[in-house]
Protein backbone atom coordinates (compact mmCIF):
# COMPACT_ATOMS: atom_id res chain seq x y z
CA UNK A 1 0.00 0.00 0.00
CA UNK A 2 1.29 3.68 -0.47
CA UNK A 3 1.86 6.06 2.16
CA UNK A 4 1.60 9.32 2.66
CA UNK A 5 4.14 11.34 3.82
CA UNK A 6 5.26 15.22 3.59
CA UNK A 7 8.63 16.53 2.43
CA UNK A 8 10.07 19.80 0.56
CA UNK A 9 10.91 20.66 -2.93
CA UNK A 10 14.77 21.70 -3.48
CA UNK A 11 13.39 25.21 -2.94
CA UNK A 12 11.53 24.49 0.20
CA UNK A 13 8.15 24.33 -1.02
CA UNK A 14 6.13 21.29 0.51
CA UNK A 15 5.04 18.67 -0.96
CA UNK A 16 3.16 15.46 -0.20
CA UNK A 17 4.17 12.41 -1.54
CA UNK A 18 2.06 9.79 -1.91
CA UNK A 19 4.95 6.85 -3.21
CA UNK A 20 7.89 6.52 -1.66
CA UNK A 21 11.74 5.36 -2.47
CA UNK A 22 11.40 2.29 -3.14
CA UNK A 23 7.99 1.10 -3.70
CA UNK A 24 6.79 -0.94 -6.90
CA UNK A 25 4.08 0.68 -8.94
CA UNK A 26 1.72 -1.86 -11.08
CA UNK A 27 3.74 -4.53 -9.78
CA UNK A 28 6.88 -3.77 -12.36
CA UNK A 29 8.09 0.17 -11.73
CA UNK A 30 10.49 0.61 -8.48
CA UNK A 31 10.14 4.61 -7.79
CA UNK A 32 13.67 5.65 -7.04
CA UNK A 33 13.18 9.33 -6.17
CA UNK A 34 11.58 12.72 -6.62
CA UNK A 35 12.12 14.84 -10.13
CA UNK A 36 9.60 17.93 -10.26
CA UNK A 37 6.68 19.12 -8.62
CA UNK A 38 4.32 21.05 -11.60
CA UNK A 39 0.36 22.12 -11.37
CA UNK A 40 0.14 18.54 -13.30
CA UNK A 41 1.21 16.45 -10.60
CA UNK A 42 3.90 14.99 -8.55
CA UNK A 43 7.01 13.36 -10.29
CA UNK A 44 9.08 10.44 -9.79
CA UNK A 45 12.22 9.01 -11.69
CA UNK A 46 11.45 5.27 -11.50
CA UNK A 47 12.65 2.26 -13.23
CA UNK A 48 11.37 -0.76 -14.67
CA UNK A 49 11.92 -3.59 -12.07
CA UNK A 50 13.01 -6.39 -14.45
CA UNK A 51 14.10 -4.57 -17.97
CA UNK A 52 15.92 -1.67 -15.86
CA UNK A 53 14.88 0.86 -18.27
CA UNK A 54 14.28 4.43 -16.81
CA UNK A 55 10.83 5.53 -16.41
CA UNK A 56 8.94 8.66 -15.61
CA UNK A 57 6.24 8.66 -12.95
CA UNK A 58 3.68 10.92 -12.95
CA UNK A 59 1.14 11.15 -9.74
CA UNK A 60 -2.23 13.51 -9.73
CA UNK A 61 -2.65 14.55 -6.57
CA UNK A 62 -5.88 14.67 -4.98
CA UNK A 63 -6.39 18.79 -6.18
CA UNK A 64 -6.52 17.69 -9.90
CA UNK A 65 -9.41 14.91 -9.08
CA UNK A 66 -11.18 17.37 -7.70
CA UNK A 67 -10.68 20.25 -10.34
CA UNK A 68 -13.17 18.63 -13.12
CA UNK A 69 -11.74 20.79 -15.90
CA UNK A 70 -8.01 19.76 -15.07
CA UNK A 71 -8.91 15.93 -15.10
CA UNK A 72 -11.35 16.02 -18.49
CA UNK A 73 -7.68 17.91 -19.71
CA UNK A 74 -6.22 15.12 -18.10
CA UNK A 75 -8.02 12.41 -19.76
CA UNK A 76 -8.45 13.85 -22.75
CA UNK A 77 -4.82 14.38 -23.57
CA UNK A 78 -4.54 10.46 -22.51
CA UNK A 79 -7.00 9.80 -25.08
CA UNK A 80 -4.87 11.69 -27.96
CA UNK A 81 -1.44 10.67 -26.58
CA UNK A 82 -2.75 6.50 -26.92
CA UNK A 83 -4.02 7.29 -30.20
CA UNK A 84 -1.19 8.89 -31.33
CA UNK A 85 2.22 7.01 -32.54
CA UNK A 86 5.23 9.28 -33.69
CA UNK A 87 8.85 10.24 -32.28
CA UNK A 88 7.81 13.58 -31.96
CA UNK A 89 4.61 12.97 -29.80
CA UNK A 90 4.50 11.90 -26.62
CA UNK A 91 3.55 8.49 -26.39
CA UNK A 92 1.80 6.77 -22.95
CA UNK A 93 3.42 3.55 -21.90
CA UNK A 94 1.53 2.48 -18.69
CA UNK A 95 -1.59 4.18 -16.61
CA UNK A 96 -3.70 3.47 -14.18
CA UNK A 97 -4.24 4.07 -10.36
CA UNK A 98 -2.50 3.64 -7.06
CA UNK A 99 -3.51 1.90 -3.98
CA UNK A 100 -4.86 5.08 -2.51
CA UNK A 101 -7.00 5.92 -5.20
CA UNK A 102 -4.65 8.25 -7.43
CA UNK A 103 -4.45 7.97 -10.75
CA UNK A 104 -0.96 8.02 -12.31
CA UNK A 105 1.34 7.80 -15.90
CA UNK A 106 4.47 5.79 -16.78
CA UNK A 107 6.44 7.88 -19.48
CA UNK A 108 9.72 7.83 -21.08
CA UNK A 109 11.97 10.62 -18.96
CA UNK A 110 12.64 13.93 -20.85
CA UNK A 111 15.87 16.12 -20.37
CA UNK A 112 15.80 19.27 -21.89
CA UNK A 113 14.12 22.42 -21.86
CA UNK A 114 11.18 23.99 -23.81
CA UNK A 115 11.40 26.52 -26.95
CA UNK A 116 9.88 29.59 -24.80
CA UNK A 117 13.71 29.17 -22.26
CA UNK A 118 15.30 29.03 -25.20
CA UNK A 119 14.39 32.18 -26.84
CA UNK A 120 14.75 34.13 -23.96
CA UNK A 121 18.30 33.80 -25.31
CA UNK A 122 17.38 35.16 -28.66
CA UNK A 123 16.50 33.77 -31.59
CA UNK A 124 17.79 30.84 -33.57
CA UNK A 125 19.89 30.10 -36.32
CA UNK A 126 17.96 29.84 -39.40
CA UNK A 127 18.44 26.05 -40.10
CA UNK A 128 18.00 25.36 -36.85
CA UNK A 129 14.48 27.04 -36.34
CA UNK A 130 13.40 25.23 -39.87
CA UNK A 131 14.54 22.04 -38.03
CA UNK A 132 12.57 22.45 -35.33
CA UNK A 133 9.58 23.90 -36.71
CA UNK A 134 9.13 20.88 -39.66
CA UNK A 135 9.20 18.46 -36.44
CA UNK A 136 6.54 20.55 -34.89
CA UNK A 137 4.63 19.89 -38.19
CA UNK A 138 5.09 15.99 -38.54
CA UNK A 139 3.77 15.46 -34.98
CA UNK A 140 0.64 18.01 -36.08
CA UNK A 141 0.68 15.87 -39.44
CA UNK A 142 -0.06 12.37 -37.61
CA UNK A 143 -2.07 14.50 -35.46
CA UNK A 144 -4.56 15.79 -38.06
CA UNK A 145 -4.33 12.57 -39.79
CA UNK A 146 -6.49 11.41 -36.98
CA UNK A 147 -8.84 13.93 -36.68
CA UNK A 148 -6.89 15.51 -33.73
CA UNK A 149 -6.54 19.46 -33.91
CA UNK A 150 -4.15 20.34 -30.87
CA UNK A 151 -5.59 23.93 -30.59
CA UNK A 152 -2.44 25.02 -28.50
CA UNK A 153 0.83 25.11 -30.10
CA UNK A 154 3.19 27.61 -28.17
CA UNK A 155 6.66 27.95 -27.57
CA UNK A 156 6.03 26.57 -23.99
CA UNK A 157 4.74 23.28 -25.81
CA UNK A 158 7.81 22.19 -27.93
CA UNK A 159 10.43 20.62 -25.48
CA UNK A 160 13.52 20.19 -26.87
CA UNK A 161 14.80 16.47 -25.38
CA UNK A 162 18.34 15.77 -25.01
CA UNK A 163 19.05 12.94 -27.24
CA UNK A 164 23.03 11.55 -28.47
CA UNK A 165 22.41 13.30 -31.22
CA UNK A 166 23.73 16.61 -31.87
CA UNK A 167 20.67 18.41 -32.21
CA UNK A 168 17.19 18.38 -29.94
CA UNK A 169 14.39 16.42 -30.44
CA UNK A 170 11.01 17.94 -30.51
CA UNK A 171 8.17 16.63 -28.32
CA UNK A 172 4.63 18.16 -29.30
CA UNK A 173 3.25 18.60 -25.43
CA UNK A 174 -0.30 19.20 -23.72
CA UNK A 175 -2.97 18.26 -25.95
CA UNK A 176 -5.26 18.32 -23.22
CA UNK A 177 -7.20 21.23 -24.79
CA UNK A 178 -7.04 19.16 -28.25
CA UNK A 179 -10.11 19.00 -30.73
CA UNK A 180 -11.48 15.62 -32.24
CA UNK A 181 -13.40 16.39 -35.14
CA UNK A 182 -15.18 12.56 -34.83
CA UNK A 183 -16.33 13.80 -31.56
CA UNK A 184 -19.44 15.88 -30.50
CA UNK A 185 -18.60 16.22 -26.77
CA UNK A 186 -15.94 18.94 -27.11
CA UNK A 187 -13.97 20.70 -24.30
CA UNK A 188 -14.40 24.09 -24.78
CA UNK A 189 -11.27 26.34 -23.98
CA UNK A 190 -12.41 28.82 -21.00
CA UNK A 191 -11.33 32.06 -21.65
CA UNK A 192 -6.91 31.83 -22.41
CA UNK A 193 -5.98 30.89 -18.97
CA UNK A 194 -4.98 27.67 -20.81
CA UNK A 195 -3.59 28.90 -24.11
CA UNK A 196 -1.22 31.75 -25.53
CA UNK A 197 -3.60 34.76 -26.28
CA UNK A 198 -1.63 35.30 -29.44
CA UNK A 199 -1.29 31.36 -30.72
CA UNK A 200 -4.91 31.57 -31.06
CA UNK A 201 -6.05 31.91 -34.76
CA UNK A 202 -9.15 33.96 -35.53
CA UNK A 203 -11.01 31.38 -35.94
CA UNK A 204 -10.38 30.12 -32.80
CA UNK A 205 -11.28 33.30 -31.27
CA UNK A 206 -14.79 33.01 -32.25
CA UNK A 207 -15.23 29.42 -31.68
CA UNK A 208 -13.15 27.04 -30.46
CA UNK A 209 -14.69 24.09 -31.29
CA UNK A 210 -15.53 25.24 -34.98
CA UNK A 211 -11.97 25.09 -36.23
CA UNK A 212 -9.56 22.54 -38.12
CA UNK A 213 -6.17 21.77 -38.64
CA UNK A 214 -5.85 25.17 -40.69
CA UNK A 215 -6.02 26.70 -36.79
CA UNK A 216 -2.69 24.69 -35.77
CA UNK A 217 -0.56 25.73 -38.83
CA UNK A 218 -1.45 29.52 -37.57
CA UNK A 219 0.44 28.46 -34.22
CA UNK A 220 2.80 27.25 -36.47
CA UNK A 221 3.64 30.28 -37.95
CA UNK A 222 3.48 32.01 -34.88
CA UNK A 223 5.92 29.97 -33.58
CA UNK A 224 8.69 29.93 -36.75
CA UNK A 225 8.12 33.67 -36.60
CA UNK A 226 9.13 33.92 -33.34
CA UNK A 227 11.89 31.75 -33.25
CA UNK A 228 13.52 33.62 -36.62
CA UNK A 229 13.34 37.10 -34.88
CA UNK A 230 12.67 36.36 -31.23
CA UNK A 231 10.17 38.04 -30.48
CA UNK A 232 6.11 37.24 -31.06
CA UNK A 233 4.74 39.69 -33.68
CA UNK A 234 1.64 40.72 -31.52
CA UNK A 235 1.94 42.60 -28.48
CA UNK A 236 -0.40 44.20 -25.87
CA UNK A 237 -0.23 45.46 -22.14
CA UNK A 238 -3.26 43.06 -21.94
CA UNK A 239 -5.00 39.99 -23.14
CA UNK A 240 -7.56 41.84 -24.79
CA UNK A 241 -5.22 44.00 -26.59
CA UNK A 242 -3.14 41.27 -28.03
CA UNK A 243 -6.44 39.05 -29.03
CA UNK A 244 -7.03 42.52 -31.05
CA UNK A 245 -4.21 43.04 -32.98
CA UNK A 246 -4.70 39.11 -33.43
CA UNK A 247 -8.17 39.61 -34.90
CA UNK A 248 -8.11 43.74 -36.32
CA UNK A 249 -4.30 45.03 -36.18
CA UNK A 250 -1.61 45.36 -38.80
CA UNK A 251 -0.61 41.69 -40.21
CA UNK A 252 2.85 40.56 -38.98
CA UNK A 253 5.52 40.78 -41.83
CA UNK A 254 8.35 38.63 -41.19
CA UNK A 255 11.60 41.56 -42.31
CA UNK A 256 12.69 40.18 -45.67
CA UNK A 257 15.58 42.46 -44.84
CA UNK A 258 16.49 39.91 -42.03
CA UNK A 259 20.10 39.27 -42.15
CA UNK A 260 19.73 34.93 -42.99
CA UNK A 261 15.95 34.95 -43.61
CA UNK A 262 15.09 34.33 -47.40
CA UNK A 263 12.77 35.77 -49.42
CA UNK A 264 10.75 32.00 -49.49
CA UNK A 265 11.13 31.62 -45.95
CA UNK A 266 10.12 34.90 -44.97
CA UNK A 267 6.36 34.59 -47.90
CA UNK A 268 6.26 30.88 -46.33
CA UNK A 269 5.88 31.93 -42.69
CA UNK A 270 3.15 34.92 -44.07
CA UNK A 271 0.86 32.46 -45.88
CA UNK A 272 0.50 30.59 -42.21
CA UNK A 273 -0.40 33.71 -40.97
CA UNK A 274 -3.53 34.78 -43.18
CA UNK A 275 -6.54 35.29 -41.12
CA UNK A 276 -8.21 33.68 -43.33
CA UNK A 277 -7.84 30.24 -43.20
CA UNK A 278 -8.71 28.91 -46.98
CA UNK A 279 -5.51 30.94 -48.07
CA UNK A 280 -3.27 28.86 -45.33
CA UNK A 281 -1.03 26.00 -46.48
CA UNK A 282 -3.32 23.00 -47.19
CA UNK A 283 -1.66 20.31 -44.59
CA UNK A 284 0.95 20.31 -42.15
CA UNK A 285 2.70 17.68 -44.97
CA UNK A 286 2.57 20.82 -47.43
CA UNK A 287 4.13 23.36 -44.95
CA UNK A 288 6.84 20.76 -44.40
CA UNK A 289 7.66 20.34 -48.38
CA UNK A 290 7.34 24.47 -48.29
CA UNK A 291 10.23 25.18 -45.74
CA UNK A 292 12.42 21.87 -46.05
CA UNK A 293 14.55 24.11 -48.72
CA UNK A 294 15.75 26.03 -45.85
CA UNK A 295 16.19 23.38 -43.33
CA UNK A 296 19.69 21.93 -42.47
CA UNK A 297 18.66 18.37 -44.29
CA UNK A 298 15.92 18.97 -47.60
CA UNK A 299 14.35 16.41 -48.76
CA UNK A 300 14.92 14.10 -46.35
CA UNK A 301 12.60 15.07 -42.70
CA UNK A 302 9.30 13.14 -44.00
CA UNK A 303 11.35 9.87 -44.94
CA UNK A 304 13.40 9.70 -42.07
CA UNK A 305 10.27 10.95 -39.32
CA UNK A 306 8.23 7.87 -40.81
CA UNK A 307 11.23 5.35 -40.33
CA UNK A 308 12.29 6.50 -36.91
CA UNK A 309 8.46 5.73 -36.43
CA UNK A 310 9.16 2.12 -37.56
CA UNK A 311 11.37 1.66 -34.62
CA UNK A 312 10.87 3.56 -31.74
CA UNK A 313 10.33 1.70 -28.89
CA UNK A 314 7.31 1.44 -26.93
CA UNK A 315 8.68 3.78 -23.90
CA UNK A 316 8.23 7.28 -24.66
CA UNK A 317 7.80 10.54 -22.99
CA UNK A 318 5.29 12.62 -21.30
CA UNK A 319 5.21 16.41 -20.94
CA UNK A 320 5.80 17.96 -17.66
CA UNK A 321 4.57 21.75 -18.75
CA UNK A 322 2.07 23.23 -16.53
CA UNK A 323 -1.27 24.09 -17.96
């Protein structure tokens, strides 16, 4: 049985813990210790008992059960994250609930940080932004494939992992806002408290639930914009000044002036940002064929993302963002 006890965070916040050192989740994960405390839940590094991989526990604490919006995010992210299978998703390898009634997730560590740390650096090489962008848009390609509309692609969503690679992987995070389009029972978005006022497309903005894929590759855009020049192209002192200039102000124009932004790269990232969605690129499959010229391998992303597919293994990772 698990037990309760209290303890601090490495900066002396308190925290409950409801498994301990030691203990064996689901009769096959030994929690070794505590990794991160986040408004998701309570984390453990763990590892499998008998294989000796590394695992990543996740606990909800007895706040989120009670918060009904945070657990239908909860469960609905599940729901898209099983149905899902590509490197740059993350993937669910084991659920279910602990002695004391918590529910928990097994996922594949990450080590890394997310896009938004990164840019408070500036912004990135162009290559590298391309790079990182086009994986955005394979996960969002599987994704729509499905029916599945994420409806919150931010900077604070793309976590670049660690891998032995030289570069980052992308992981797509928190699709516990996402839109099926088989589905009538839709979560509606309350207000932004969940989302990026300016990631939100139009569209969005006066519906959320009557949108389609054409409402991600706006993120999208969004996002390669700001990771070109570093900063988002619509500001405000408020909420309802940025959802404004989103819907009524000036439209964003990437500087084709830009010392290492091309003239294609620069008309690419506009057409993403049209408010009106029929003059968007067609797919997320499209927008990767537009800007592969000016990533650091053309030609070759789509191939290689549907091999690495082939292969992965089954234990992937889960997001720690906070909503």
């Amino acid at each position: 049985m698990s037990s309760e006890s209290v303890g601090e965070t490495p900066a002396g916040q308190k925290i409950r813990h409801f498994v301990q050192p030691g203990e064996i989740v689901a009769g096959r994960y030994r929690v070794e210790d505590f990794a991160a405390l986040s408004p998701r839940g309570t984390f453990y590094r763990a590892r499998h008992a008998s294989l000796g991989f590394k695992v990543l526990l996740q606990v909800l604490g007895p706040e989120i059960a009670r918060d009904g919006l945070i657990w239908r995010r909860f469960a609905r992210e599940l729901r898209a994250l099983g149905a899902l299978h590509n490197q740059h998703v993350v993937r669910v390898h084991d659920a279910g609930t602990l002695p004391c009634g918590l529910r928990y997730l097994i996922t594949e560590p990450l080590e890394g940080e997310d896009l938004s740390q990164v840019l408070t650096r500036g912004p990135l090489p162009t290559e590298l932004a391309v790079d990182y962008v086009c994986q955005v848009c394979t996960a969002l390609s599987d994704a729509h494939g499905l029916g599945i509309v994420h409806r919150n692609v931010r900077p604070e969503n793309v976590f670049l992992a660690r891998t032995r690679a030289a570069q980052p992987m992308v992981k797509l995070l928190d699709f516990g806002v996402a839109l099926f389009l088989w589905d009538a029972r839709q979560l509606t978005i309350p207000g932004c408290g969940f989302v990026s006022p300016a990631y939100l497309s139009p569209e969005q903005l006066r519906n959320p639930n009557a949108v389609d894929h054409r409402s991600d590759l706006w993120a999208v855009g969004l996002l390669a914009f700001e990771a070109l020049v570093g900063h988002s192209p619509f500001t405000g002192f408020s909420a309802a000044q940025v959802l404004r200039a989103v819907t009524e102000g000036p439209m964003p124009l990437l500087p084709l002036s830009c010392p290492g932004i091309p003239r294609g790269l620069a008309l690419t990232v506009q057409q993403c940002l049209e408010r009106d969605a029929a003059r968007r690129p067609e797919s997320a499959d499209e927008l990767i064929r537009m800007l592969e010229p000016f990533s650091s391998r053309p030609g070759t992303r789509r191939k290689n993302a549907v091999l690495a597919d082939a292969v992965t293994p089954t234990n992937v990772a889960i997001c720690t963002a906070g909503a």
